[in-house]
N, C-alpha and C. Protein backbone atom coordinates (compact mmCIF):
# COMPACT_ATOMS: atom_id res chain seq x y z
N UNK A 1 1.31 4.96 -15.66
CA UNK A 1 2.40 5.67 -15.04
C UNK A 1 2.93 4.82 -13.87
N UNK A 2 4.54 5.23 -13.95
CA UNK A 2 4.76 4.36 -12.23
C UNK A 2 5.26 5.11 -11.23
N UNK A 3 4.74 4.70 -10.59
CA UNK A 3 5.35 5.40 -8.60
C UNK A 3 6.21 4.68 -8.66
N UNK A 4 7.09 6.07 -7.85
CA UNK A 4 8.81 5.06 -6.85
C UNK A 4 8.11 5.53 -5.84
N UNK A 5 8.67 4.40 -4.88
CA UNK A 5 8.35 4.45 -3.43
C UNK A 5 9.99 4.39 -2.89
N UNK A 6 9.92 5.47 -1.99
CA UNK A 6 11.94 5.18 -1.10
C UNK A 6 11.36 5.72 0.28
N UNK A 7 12.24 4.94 0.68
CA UNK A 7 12.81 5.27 2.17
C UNK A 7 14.06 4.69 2.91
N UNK A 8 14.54 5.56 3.49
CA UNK A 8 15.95 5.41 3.71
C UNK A 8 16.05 4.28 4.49
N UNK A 9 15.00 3.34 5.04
CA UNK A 9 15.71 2.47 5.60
C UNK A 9 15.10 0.84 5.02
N UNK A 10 14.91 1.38 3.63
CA UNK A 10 13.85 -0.59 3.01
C UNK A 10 14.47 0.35 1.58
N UNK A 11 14.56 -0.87 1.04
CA UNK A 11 14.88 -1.22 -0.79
C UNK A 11 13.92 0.11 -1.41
N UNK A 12 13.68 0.03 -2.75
CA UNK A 12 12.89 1.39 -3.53
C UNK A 12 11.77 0.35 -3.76
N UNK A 13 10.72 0.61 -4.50
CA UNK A 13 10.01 -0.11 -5.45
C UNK A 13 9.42 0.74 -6.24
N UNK A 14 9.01 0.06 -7.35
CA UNK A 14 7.51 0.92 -8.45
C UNK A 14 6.55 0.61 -8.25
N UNK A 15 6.06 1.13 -8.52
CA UNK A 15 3.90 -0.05 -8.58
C UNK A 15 3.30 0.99 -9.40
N UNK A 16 2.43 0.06 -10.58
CA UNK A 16 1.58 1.11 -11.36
C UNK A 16 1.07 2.27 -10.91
N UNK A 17 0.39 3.04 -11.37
CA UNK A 17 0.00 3.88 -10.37
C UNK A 17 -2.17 3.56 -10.24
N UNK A 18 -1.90 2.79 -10.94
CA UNK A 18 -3.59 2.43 -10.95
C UNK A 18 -3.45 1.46 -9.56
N UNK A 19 -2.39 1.12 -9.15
CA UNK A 19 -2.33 0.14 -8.13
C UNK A 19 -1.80 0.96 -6.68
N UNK A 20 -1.20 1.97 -7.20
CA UNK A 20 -0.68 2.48 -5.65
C UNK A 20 -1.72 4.17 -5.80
N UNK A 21 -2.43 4.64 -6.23
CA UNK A 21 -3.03 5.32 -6.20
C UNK A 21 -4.07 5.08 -5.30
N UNK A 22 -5.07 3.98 -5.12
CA UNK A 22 -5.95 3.88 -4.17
C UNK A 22 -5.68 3.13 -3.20
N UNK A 23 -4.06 2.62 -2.82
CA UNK A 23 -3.57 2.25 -1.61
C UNK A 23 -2.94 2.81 -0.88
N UNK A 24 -2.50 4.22 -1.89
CA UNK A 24 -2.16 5.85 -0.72
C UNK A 24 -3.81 6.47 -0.40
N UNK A 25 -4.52 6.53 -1.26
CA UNK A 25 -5.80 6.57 -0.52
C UNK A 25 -6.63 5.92 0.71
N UNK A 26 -6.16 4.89 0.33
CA UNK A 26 -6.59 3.76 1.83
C UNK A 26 -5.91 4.06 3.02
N UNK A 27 -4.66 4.49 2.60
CA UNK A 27 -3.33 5.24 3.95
C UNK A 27 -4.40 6.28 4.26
N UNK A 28 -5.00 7.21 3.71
CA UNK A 28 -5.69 8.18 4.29
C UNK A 28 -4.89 9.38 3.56
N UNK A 29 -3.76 9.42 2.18
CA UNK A 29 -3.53 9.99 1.78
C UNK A 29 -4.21 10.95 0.47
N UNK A 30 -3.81 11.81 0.09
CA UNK A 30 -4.65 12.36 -0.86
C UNK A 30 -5.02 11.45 -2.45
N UNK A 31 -3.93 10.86 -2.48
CA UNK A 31 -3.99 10.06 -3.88
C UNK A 31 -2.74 11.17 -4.62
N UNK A 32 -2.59 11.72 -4.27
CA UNK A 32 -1.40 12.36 -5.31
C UNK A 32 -0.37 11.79 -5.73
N UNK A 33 0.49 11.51 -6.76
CA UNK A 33 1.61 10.67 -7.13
C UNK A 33 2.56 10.97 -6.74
N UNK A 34 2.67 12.42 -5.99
CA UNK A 34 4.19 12.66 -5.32
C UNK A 34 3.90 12.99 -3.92
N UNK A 35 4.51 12.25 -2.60
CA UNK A 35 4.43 12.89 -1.45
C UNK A 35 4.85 11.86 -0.58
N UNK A 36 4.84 12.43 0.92
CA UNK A 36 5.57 11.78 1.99
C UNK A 36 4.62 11.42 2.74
N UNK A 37 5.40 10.55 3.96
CA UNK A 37 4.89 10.21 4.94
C UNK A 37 5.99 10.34 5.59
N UNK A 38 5.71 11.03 7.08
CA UNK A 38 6.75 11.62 8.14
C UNK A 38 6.89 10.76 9.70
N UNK A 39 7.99 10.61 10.45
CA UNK A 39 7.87 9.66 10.96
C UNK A 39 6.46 10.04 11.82
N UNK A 40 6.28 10.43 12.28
CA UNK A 40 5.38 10.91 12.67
C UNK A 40 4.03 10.74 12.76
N UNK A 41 4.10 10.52 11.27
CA UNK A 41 2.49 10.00 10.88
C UNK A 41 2.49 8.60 10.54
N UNK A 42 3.66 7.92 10.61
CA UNK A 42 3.68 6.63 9.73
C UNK A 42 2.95 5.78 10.79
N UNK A 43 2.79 5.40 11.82
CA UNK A 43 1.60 4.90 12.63
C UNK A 43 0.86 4.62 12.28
N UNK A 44 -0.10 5.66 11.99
CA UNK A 44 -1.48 6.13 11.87
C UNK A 44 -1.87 5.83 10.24
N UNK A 45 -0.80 6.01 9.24
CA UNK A 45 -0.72 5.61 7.84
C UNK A 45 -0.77 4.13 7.64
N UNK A 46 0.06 3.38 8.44
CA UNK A 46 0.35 1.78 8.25
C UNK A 46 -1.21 1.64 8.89
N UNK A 47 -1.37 2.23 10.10
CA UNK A 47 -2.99 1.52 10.65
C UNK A 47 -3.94 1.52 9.88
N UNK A 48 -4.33 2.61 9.37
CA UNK A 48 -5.31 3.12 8.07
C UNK A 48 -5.19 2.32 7.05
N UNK A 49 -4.04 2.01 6.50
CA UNK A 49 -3.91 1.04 4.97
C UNK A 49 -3.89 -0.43 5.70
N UNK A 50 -3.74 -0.98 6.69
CA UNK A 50 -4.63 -2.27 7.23
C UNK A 50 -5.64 -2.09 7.34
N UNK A 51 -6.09 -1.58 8.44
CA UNK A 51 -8.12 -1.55 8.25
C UNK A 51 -8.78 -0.90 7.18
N UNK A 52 -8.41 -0.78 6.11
CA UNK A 52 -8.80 -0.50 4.87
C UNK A 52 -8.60 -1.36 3.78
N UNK A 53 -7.41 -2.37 4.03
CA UNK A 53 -7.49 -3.30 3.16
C UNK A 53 -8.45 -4.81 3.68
N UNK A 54 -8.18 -4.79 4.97
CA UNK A 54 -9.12 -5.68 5.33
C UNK A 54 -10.31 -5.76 5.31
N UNK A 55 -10.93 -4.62 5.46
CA UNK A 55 -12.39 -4.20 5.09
C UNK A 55 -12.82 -4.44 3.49
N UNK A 56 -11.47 -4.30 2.75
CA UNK A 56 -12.08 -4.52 1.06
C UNK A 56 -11.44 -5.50 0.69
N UNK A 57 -10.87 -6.70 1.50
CA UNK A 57 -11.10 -8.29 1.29
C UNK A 57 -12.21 -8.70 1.87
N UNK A 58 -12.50 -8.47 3.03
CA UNK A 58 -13.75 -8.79 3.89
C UNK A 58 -14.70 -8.58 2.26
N UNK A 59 -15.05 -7.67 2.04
CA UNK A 59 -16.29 -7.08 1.21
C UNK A 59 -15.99 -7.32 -0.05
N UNK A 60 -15.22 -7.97 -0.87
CA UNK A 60 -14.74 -8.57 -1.72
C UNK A 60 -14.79 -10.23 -1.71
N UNK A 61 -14.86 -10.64 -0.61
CA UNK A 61 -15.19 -12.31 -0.18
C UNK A 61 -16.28 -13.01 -0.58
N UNK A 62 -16.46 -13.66 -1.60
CA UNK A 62 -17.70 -14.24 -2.03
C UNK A 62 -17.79 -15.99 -1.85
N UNK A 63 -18.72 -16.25 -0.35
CA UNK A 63 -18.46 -17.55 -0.63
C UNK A 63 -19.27 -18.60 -1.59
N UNK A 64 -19.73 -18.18 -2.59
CA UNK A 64 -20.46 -19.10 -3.70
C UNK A 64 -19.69 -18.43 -4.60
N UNK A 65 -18.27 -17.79 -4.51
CA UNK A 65 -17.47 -18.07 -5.62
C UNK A 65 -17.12 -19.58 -5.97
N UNK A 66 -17.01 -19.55 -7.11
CA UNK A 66 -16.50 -21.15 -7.66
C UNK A 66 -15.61 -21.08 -8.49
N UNK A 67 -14.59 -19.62 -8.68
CA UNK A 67 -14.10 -19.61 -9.94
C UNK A 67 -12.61 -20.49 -9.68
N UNK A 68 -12.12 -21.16 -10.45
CA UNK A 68 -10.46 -21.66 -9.96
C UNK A 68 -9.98 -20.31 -9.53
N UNK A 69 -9.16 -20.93 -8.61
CA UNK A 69 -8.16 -19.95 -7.75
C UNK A 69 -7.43 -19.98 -8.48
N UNK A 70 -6.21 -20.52 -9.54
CA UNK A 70 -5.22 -20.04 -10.11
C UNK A 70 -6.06 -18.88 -11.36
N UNK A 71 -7.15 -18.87 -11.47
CA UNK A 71 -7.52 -17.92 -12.89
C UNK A 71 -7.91 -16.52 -12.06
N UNK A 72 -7.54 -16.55 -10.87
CA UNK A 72 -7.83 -15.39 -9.86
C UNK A 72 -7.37 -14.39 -10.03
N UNK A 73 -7.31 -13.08 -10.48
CA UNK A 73 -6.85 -11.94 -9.67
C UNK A 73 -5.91 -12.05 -8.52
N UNK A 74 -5.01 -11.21 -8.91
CA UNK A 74 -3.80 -10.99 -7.45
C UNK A 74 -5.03 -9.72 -7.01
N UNK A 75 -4.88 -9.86 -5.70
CA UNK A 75 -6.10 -9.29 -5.28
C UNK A 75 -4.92 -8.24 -4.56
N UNK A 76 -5.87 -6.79 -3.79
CA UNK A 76 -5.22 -5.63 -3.56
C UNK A 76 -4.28 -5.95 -2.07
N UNK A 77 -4.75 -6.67 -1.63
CA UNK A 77 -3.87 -6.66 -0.02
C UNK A 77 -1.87 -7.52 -0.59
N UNK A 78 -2.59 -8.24 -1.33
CA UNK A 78 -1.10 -8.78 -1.84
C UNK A 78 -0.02 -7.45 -2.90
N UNK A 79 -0.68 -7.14 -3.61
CA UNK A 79 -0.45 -6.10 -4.03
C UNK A 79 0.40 -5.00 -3.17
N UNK A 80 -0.64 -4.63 -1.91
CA UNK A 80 0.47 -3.64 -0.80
C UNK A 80 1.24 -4.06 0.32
N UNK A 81 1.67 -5.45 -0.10
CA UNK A 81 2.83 -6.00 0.98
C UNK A 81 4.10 -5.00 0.66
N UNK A 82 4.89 -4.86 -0.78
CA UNK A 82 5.85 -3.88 -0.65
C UNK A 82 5.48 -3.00 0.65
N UNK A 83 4.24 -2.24 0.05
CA UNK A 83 4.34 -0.96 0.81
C UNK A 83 3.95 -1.21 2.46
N UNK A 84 3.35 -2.05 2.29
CA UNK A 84 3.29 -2.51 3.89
C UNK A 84 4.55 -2.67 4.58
N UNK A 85 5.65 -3.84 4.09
CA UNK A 85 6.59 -3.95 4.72
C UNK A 85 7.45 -2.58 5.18
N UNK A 86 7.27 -1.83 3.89
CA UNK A 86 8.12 -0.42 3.71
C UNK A 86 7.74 0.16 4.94
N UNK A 87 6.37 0.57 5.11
CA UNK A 87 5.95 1.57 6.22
C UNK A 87 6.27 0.84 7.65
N UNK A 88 6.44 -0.57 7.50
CA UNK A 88 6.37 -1.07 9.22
C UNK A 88 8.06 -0.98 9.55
N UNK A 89 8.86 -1.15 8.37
CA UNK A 89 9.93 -1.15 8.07
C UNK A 89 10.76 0.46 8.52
N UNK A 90 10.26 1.78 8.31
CA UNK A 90 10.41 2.64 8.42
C UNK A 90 9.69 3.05 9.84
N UNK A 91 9.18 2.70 10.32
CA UNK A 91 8.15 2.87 11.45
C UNK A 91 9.19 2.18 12.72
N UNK A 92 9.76 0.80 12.21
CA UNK A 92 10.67 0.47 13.45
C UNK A 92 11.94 1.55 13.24
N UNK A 93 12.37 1.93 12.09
CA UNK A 93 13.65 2.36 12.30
C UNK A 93 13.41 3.96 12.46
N UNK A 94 12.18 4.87 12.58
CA UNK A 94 12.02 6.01 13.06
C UNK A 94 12.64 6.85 11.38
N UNK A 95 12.30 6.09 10.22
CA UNK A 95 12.22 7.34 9.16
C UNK A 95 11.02 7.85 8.63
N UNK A 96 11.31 7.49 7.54
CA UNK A 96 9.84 8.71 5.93
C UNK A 96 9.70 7.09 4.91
N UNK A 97 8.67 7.86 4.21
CA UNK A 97 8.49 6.90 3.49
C UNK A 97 7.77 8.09 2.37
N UNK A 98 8.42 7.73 0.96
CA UNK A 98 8.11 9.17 -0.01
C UNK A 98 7.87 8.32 -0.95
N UNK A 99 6.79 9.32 -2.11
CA UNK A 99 6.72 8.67 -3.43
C UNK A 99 6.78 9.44 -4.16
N UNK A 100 7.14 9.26 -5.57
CA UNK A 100 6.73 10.41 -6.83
C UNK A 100 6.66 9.96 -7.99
N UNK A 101 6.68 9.98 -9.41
CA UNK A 101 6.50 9.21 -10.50
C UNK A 101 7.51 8.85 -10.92
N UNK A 102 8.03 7.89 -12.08
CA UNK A 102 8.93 7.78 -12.40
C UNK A 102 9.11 7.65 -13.72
């Protein structure tokens, strides 16, 4: 399934939902496929989905990996730059940031 992500003041996007499902969880959101973030809370949402993604690169870091880097996995922090930019994006300009399926 795919999530739209909008907010009135950054572009739309999709993202699977196997991919934005546990990076609205990392926000500290429920995981549900439809819902907001208010200006209000978007702070505290952008802070939460950084120290949550950093914590699961940190703990994902293996240094006696040896595998080639191009046969790598796009790993999850690259993955939530959309939504990163979106929320810091909406956070300077004082809106929402909403999702639902599409």
């Amino acid at each position: 399934m795919l999530i739209k992500f909008e907010s009135e003041h950054s572009g739309n996007f999709v993202m699977l939902s196997d991919v934005a499902v546990p990076l609205l969880k990392m926000m500290g959101m429920s995981g549900n496929t439809e819902g907001a973030v208010s200006e209000d809370n978007l702070a505290e949402a952008l802070s939460t989905l950084e120290n949550s993604l950093q914590k699961a690169q940190h703990s994902a870091s293996d240094p006696d990996d040896e595998d080639d880097e191009d046969d790598a996995p796009i790993g999850l922090s690259t993955r939530a730059s959309p939504l990163l930019d979106m929320l810091r994006k909406a956070r300077q300009e004082g809106g929402y940031v909403m999702w639902r399926p599409e």
